[in-house]
C-alpha atoms as a PDB file:
ATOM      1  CA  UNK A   1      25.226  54.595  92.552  1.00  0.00           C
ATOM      2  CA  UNK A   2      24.052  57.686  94.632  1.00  0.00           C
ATOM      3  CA  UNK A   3      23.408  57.633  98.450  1.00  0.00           C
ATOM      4  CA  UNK A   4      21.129  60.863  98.830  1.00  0.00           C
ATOM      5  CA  UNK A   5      20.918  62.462 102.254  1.00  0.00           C
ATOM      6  CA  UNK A   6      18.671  64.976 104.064  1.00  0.00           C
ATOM      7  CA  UNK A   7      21.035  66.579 106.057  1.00  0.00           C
ATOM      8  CA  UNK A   8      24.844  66.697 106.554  1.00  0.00           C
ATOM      9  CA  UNK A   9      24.465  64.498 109.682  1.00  0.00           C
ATOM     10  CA  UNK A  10      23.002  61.694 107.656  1.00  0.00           C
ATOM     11  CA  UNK A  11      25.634  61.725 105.725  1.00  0.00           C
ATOM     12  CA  UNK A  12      28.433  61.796 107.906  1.00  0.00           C
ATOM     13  CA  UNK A  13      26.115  58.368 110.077  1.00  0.00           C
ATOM     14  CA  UNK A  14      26.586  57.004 106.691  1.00  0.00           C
ATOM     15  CA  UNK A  15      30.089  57.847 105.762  1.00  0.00           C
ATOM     16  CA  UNK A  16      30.707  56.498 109.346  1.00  0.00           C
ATOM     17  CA  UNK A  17      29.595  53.193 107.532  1.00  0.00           C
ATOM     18  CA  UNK A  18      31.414  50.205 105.574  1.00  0.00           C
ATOM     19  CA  UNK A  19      29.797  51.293 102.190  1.00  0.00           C
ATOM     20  CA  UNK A  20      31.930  52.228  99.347  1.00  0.00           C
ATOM     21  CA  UNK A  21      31.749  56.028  98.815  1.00  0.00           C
ATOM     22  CA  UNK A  22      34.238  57.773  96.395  1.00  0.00           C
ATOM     23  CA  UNK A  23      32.376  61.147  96.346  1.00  0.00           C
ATOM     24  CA  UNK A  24      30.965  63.788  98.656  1.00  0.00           C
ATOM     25  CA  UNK A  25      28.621  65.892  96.490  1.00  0.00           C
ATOM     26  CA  UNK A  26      27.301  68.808  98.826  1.00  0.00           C
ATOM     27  CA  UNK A  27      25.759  72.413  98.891  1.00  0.00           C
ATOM     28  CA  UNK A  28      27.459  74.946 100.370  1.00  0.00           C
ATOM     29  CA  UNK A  29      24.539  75.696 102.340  1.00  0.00           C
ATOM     30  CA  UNK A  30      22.587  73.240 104.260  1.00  0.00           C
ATOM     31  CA  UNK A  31      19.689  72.499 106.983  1.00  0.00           C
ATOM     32  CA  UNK A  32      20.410  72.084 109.682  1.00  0.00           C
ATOM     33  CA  UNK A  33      23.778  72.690 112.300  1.00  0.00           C
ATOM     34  CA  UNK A  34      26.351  71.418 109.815  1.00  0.00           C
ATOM     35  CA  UNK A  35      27.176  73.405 106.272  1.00  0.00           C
ATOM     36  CA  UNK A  36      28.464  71.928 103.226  1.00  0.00           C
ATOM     37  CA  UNK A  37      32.437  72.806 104.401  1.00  0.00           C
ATOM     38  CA  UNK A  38      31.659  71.639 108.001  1.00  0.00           C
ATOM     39  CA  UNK A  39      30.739  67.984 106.225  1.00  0.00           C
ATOM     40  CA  UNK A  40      33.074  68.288 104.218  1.00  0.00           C
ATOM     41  CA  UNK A  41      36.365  68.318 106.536  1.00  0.00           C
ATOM     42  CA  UNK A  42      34.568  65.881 108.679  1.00  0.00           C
ATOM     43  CA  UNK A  43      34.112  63.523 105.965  1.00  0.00           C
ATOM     44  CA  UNK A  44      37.766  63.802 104.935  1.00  0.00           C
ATOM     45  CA  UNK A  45      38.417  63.087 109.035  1.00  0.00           C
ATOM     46  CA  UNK A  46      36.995  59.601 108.242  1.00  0.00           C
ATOM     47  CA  UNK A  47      37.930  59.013 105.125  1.00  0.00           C
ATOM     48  CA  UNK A  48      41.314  61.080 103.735  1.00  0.00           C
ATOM     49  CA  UNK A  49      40.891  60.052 100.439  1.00  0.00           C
ATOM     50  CA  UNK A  50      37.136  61.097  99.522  1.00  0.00           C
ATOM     51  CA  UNK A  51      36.311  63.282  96.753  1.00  0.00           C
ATOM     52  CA  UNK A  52      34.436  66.040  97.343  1.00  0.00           C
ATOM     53  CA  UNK A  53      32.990  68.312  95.335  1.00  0.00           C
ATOM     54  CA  UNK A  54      30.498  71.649  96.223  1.00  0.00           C
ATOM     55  CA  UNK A  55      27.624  72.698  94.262  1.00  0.00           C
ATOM     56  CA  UNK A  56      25.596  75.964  94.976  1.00  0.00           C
ATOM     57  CA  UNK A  57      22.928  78.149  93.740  1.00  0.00           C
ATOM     58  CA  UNK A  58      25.108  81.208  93.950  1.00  0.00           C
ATOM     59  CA  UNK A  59      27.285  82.211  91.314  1.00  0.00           C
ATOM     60  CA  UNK A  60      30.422  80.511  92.056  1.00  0.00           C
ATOM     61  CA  UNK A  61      32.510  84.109  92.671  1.00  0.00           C
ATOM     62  CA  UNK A  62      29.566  84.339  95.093  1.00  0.00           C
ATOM     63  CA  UNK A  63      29.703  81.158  96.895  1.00  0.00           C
ATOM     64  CA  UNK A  64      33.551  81.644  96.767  1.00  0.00           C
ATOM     65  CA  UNK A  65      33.304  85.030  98.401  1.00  0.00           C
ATOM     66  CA  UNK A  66      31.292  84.346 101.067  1.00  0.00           C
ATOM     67  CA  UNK A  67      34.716  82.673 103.194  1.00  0.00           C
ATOM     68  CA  UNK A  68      33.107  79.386 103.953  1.00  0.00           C
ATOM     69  CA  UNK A  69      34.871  77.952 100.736  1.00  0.00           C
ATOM     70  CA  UNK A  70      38.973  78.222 100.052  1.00  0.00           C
ATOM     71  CA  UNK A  71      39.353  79.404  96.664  1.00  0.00           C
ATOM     72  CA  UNK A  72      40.872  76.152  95.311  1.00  0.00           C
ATOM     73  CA  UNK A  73      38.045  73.772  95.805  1.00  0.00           C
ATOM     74  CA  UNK A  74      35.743  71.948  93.631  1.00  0.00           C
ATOM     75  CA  UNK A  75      32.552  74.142  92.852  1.00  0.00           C
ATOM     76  CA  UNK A  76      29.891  73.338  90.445  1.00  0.00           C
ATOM     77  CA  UNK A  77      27.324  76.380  90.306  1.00  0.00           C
ATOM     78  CA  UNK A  78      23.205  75.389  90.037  1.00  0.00           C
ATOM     79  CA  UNK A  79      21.324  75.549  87.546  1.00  0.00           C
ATOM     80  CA  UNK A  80      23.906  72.833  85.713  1.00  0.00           C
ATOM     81  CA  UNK A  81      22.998  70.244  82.982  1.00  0.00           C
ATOM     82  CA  UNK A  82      23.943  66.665  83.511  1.00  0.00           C
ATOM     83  CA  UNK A  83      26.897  67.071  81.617  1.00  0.00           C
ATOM     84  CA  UNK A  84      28.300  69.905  82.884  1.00  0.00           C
ATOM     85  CA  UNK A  85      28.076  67.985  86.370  1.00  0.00           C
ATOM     86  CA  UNK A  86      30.100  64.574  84.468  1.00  0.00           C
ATOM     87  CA  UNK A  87      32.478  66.435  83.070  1.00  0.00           C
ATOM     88  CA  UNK A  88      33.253  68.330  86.454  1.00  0.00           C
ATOM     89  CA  UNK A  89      32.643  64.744  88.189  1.00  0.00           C
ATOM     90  CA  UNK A  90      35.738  63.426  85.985  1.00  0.00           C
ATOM     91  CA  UNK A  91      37.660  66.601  86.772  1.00  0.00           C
ATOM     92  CA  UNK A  92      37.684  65.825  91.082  1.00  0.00           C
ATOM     93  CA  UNK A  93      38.776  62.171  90.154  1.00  0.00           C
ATOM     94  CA  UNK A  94      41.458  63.525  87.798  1.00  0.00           C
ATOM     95  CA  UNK A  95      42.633  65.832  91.023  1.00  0.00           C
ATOM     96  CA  UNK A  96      46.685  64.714  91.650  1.00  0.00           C
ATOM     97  CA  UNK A  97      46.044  65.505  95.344  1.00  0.00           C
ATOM     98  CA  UNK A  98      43.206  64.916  98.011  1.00  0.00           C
ATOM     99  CA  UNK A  99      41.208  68.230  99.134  1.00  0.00           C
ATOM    100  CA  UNK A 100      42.792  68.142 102.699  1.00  0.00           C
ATOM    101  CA  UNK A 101      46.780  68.582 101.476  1.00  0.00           C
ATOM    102  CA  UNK A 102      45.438  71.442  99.210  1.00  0.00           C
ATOM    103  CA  UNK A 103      43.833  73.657 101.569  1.00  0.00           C
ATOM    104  CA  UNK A 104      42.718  73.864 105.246  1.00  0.00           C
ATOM    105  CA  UNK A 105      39.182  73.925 105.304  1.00  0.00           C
ATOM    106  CA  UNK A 106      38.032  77.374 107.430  1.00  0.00           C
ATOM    107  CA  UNK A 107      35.318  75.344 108.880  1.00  0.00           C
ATOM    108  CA  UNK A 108      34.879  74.202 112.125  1.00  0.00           C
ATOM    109  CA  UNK A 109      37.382  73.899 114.756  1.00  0.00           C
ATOM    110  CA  UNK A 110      39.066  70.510 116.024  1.00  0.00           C
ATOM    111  CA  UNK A 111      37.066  70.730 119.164  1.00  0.00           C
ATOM    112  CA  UNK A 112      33.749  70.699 117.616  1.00  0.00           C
ATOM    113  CA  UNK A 113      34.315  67.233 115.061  1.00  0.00           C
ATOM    114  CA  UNK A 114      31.303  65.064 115.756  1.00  0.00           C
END
């Protein structure tokens, strides 16, 4: 099941919920004041063990490039088919380690967590 969200906010109000979520799936870029990285290390505040992968529109040296992403994380580039984004879906859950003990996220700052 999918939970889709407008903005990064949303998601976090709803990852701040009881509801059984295994995956972030998020741009890089979003509307409004939180990116895709900024949701991202919150999300892993509340819940260490969450998936998360990225997907962008750039190409992913691009989106990789651009210093908001670490080089090691999970990036699906857009246009992608539905099974390009299963088979990358199967390769976050077959991660040995969770996204915060791989990298620091160059995000936000501690200060500015919602």
């Amino acid at each position: 099941k999918m939970i889709a969200c407008i903005s990064g906010e949303e998601a976090l109000e709803i990852l701040r919920t009881d509801k059984k979520i295994d995956m972030l799936l998020s741009d890089v870029i979003l509307a409004g004041a939180l990116n895709g990285p900024d949701v991202a290390k919150l999300a892993l505040k509340l819940r260490p063990n969450l998936k998360v992968l990225f997907n962008s529109g750039y190409a992913e040296q691009s989106a990789l490039s651009t210093g908001l992403l670490p080089e090691d994380v999970m990036l699906i580039s857009k246009p992608f088919r539905q099974s390009q984004l299963a088979s990358k879906i199967r390769d976050v859950f077959n991660q040995k380690t969770c996204p915060q003990e791989r990298t620091q996220w160059p995000c936000i700052q501690e200060e500015e967590a919602i």
